[in-house]
Structure formats: structure tokens, C-alpha cells
PDB file of N, CA and C in Angstrom:
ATOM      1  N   UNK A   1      92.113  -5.375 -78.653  1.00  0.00           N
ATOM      2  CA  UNK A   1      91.792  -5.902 -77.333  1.00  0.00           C
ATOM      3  C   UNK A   1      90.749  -7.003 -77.517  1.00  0.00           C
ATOM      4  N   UNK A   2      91.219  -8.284 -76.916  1.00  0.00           N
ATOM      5  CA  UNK A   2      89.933  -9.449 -76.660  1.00  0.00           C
ATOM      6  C   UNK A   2      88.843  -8.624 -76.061  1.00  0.00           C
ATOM      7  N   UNK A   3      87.693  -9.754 -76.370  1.00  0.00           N
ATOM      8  CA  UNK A   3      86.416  -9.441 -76.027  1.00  0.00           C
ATOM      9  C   UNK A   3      86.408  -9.831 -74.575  1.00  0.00           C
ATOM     10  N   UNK A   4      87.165 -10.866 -74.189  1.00  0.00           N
ATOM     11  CA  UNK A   4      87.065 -11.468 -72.944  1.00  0.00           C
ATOM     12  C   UNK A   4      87.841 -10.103 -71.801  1.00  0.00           C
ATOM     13  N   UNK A   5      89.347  -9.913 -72.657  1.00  0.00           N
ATOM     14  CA  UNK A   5      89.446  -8.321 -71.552  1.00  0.00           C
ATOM     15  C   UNK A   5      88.704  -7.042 -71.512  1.00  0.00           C
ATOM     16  N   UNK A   6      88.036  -6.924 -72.385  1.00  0.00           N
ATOM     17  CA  UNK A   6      87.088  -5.674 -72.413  1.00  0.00           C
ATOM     18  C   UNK A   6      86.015  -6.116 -71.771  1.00  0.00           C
ATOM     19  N   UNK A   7      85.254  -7.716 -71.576  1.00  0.00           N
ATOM     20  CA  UNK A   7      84.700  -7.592 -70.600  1.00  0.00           C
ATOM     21  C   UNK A   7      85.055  -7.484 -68.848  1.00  0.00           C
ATOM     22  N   UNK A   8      86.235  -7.712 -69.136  1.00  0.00           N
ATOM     23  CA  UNK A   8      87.402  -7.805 -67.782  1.00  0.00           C
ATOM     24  C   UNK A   8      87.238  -6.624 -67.151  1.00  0.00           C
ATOM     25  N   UNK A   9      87.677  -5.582 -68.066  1.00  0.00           N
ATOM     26  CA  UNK A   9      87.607  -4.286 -67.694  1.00  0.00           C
ATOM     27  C   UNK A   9      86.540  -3.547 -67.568  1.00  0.00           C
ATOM     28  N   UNK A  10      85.325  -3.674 -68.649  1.00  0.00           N
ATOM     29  CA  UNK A  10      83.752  -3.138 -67.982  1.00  0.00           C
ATOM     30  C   UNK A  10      83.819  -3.332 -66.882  1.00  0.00           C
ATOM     31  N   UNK A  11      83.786  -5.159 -66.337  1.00  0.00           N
ATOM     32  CA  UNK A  11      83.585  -5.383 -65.428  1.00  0.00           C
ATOM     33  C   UNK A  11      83.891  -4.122 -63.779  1.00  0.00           C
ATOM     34  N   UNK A  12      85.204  -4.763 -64.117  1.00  0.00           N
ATOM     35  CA  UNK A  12      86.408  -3.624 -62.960  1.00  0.00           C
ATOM     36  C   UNK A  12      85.476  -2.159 -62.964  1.00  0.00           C
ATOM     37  N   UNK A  13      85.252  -1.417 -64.107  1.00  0.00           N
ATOM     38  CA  UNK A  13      84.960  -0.042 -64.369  1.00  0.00           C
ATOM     39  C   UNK A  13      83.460  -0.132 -63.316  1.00  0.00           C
ATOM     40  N   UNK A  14      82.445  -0.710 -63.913  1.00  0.00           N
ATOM     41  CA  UNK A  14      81.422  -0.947 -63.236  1.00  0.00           C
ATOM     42  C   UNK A  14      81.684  -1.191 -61.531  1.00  0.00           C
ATOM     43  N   UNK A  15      82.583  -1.994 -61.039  1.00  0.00           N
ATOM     44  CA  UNK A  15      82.753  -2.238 -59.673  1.00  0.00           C
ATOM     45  C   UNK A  15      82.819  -0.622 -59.013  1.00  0.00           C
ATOM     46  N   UNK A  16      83.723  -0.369 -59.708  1.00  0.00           N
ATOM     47  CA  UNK A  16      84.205   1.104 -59.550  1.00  0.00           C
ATOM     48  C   UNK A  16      83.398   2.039 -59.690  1.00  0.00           C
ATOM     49  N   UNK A  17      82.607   1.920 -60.407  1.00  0.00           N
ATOM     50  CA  UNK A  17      81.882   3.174 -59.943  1.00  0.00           C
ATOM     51  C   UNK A  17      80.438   2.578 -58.809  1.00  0.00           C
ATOM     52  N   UNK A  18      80.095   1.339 -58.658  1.00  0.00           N
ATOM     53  CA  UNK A  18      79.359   1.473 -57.734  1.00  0.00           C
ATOM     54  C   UNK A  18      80.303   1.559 -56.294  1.00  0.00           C
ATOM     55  N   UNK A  19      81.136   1.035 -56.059  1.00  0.00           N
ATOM     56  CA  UNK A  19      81.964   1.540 -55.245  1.00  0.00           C
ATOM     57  C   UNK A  19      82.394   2.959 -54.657  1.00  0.00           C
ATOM     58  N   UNK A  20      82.128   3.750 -55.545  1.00  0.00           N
ATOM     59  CA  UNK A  20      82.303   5.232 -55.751  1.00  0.00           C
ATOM     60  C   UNK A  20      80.818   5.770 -54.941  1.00  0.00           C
ATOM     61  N   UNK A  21      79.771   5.283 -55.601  1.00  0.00           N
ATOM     62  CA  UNK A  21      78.712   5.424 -55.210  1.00  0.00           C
ATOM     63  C   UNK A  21      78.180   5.260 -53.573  1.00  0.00           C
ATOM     64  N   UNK A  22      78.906   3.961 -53.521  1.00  0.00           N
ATOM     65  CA  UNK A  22      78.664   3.751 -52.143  1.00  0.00           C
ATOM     66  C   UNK A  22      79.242   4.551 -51.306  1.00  0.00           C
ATOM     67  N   UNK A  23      80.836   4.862 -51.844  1.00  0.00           N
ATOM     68  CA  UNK A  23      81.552   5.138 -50.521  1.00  0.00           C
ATOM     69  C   UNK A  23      80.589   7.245 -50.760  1.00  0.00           C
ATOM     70  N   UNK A  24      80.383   7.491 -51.572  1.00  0.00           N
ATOM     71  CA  UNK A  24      79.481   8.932 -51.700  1.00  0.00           C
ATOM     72  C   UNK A  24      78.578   9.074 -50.447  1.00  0.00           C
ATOM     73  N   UNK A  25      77.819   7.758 -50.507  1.00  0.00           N
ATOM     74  CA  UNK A  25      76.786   7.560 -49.847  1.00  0.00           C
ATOM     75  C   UNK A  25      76.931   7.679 -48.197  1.00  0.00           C
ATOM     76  N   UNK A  26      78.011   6.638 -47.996  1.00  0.00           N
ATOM     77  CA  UNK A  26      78.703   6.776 -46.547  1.00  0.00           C
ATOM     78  C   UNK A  26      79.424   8.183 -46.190  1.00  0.00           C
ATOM     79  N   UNK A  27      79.795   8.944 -47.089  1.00  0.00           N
ATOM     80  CA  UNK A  27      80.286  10.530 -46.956  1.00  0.00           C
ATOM     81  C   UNK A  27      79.478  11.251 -46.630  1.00  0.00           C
ATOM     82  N   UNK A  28      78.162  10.854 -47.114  1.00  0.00           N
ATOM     83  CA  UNK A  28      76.654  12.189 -46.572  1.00  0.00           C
ATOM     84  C   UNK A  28      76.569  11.221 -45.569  1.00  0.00           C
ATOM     85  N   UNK A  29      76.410  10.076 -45.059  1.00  0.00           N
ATOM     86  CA  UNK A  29      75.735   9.936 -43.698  1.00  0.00           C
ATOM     87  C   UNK A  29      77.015  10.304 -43.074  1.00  0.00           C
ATOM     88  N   UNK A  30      78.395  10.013 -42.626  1.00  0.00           N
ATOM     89  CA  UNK A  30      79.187  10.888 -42.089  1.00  0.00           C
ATOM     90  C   UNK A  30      79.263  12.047 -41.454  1.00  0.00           C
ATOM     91  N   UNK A  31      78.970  12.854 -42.883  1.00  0.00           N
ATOM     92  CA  UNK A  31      78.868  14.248 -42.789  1.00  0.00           C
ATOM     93  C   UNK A  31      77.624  14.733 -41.740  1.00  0.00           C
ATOM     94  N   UNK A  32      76.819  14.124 -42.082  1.00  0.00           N
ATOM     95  CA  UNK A  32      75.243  14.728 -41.619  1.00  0.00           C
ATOM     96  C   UNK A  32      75.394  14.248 -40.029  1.00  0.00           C
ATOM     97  N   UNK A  33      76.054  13.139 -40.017  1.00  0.00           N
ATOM     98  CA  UNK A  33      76.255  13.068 -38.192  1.00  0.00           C
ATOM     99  C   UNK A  33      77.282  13.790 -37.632  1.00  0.00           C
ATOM    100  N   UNK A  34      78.077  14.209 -38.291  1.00  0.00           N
ATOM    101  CA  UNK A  34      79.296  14.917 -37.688  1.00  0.00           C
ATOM    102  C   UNK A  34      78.443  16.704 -37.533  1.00  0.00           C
ATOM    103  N   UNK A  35      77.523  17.075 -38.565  1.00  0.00           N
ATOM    104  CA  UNK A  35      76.997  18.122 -38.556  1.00  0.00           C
ATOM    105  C   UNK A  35      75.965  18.295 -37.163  1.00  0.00           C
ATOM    106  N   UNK A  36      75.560  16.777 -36.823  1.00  0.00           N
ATOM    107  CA  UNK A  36      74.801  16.960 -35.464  1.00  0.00           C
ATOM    108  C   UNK A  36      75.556  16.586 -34.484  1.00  0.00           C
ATOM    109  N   UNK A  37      76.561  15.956 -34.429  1.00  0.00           N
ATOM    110  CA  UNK A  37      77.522  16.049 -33.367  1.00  0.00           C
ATOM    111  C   UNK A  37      78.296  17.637 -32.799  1.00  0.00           C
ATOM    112  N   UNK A  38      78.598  18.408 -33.463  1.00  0.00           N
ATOM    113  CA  UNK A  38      78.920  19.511 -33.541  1.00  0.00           C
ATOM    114  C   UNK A  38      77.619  20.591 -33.240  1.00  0.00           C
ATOM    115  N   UNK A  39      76.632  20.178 -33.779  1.00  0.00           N
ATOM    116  CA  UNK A  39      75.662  20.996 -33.207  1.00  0.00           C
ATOM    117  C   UNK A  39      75.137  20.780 -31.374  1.00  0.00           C
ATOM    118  N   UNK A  40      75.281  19.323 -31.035  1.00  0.00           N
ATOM    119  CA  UNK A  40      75.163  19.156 -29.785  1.00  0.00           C
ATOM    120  C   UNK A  40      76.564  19.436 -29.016  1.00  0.00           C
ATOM    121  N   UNK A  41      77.335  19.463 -29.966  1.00  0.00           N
ATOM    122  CA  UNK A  41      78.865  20.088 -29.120  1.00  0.00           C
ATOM    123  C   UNK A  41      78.679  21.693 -28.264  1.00  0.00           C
ATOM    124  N   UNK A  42      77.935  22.294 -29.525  1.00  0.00           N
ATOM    125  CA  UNK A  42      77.704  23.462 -29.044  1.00  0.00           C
ATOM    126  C   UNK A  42      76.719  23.953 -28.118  1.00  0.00           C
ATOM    127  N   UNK A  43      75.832  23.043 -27.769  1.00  0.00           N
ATOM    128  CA  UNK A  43      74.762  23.150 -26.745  1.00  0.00           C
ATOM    129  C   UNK A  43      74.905  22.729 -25.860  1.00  0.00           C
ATOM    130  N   UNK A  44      76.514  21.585 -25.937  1.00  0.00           N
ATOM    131  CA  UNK A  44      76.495  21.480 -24.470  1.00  0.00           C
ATOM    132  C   UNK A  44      77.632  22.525 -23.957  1.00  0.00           C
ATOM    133  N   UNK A  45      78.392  22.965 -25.183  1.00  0.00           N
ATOM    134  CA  UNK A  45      79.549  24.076 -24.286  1.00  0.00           C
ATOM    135  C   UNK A  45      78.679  25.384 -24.158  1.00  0.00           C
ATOM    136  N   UNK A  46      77.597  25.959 -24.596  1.00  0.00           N
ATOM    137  CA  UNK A  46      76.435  26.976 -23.966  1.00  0.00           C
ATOM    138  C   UNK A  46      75.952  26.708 -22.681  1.00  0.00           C
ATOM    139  N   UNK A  47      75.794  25.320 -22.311  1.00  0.00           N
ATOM    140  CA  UNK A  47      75.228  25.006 -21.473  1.00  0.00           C
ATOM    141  C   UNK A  47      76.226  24.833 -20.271  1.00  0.00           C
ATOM    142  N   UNK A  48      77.409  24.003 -20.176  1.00  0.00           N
ATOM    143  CA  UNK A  48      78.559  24.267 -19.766  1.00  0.00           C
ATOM    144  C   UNK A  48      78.986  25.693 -19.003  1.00  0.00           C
ATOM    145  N   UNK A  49      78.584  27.225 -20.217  1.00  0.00           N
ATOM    146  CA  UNK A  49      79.139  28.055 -19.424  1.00  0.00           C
ATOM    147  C   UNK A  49      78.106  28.697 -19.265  1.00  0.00           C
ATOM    148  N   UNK A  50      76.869  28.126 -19.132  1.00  0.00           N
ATOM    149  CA  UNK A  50      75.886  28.951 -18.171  1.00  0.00           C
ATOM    150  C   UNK A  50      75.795  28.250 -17.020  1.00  0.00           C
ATOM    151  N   UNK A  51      76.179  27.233 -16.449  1.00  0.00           N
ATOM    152  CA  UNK A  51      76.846  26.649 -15.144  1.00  0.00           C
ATOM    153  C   UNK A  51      78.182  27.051 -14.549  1.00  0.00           C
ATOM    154  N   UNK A  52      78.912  27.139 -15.238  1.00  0.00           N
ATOM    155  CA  UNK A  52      80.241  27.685 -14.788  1.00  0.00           C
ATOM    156  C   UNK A  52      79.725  29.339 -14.554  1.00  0.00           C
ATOM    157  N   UNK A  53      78.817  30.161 -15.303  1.00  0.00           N
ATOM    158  CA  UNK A  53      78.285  31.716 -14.772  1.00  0.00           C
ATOM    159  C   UNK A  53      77.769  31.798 -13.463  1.00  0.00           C
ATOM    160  N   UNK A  54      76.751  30.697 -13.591  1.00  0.00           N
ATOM    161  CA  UNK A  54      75.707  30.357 -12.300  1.00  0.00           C
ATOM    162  C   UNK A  54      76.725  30.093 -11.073  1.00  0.00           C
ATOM    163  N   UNK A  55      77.151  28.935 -11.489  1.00  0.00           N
ATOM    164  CA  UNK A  55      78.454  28.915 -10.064  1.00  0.00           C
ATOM    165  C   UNK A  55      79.367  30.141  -9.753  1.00  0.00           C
ATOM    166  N   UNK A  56      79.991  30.872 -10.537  1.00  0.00           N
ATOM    167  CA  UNK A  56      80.432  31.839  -9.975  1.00  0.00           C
ATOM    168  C   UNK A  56      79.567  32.716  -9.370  1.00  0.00           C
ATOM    169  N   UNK A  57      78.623  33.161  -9.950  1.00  0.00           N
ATOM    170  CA  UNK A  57      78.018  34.107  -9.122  1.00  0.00           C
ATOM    171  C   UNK A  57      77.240  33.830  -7.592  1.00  0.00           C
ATOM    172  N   UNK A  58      77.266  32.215  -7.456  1.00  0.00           N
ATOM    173  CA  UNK A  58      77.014  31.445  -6.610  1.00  0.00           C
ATOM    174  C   UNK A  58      77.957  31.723  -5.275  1.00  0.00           C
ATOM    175  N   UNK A  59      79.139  31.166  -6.040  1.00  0.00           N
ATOM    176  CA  UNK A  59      80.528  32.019  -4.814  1.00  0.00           C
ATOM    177  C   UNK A  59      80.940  33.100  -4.323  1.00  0.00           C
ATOM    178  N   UNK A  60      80.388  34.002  -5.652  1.00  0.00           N
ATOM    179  CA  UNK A  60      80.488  35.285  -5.389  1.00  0.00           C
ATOM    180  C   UNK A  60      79.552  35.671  -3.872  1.00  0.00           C
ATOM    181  N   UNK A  61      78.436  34.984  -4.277  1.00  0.00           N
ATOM    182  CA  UNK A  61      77.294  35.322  -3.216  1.00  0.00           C
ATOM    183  C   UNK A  61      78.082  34.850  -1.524  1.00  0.00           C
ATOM    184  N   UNK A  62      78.158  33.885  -1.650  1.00  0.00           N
ATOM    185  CA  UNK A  62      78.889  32.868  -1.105  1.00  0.00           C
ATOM    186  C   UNK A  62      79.878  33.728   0.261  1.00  0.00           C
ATOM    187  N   UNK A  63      81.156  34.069  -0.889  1.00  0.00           N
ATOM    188  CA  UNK A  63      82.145  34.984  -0.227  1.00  0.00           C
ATOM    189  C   UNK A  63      81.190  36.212   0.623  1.00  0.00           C
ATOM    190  N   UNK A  64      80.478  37.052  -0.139  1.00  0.00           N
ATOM    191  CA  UNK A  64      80.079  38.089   0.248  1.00  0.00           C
ATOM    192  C   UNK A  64      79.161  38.102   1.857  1.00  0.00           C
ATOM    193  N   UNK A  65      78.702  36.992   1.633  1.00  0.00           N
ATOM    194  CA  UNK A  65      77.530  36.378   2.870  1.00  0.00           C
ATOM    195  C   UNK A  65      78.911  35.716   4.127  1.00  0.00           C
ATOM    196  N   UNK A  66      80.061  35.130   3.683  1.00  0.00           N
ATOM    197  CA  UNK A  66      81.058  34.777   4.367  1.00  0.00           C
ATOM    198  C   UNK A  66      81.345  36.237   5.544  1.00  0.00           C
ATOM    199  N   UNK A  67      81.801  37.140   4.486  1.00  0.00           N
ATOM    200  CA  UNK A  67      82.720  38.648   4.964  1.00  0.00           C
ATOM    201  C   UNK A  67      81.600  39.263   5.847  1.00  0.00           C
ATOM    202  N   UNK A  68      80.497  39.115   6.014  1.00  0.00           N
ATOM    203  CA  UNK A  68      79.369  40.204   6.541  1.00  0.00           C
ATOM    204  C   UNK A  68      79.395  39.900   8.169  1.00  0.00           C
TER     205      UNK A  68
END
């Protein structure tokens, strides 16, 4: 192999792995927002059905105060 393609190919190899590196890099910030997206997913569907509780028992009241 020429010297000129073996530097051809370092070259390429090197691209490649900082490339690798980077796209690593963009995988943890990804990850780490998808991990707080999902965590606020869940605080708002807690929150969600402690409104949907509150309202029912709201109607419940509601009906009962209706019938009297």
C-alpha cells in the first residue's frame, strides 16, 4: 500500500472515529432530555388524575346537592 493511501485511510479512520464520538455525545444529551421529558410526562399525568379525582367528586357533590 502507498504512503499517500494509508494516509488516505488514517485520514477516513480518524474522521470516523471523531464522528463516532460526536454522534456518542449527541446520544447522552438525547437521552438525558428524553429522561426529563418522561419524568415531567409523569407529573403531569399525576397531576392530570388528581383533577379528573377532584372533579368527580366535585359532581358527585354536585348531583347529591341537585337530588336533596
Amino acid at each position: 500500500m502507498s504512503e499517500d493511501r494509508f494516509q488516505t485511510l488514517s485520514e477516513k479512520v480518524d474522521d470516523l472515529i471523531d464522528l463516532c464520538a460526536d454522534m456518542k455525545r449527541e446520544n447522552q444529551i438525547l437521552k438525558a432530555g428524553e429522561n426529563s421529558w418522561q419524568s415531567e410526562r409523569k407529573q403531569l399525568m399525576n397531576k392530570n388524575k388528581d383533577a379528573k379525582s377532584k372533579l368527580e367528586s366535585i359532581l358527585v357533590r354536585l348531583k347529591a346537592m341537585d337530588q336533596s
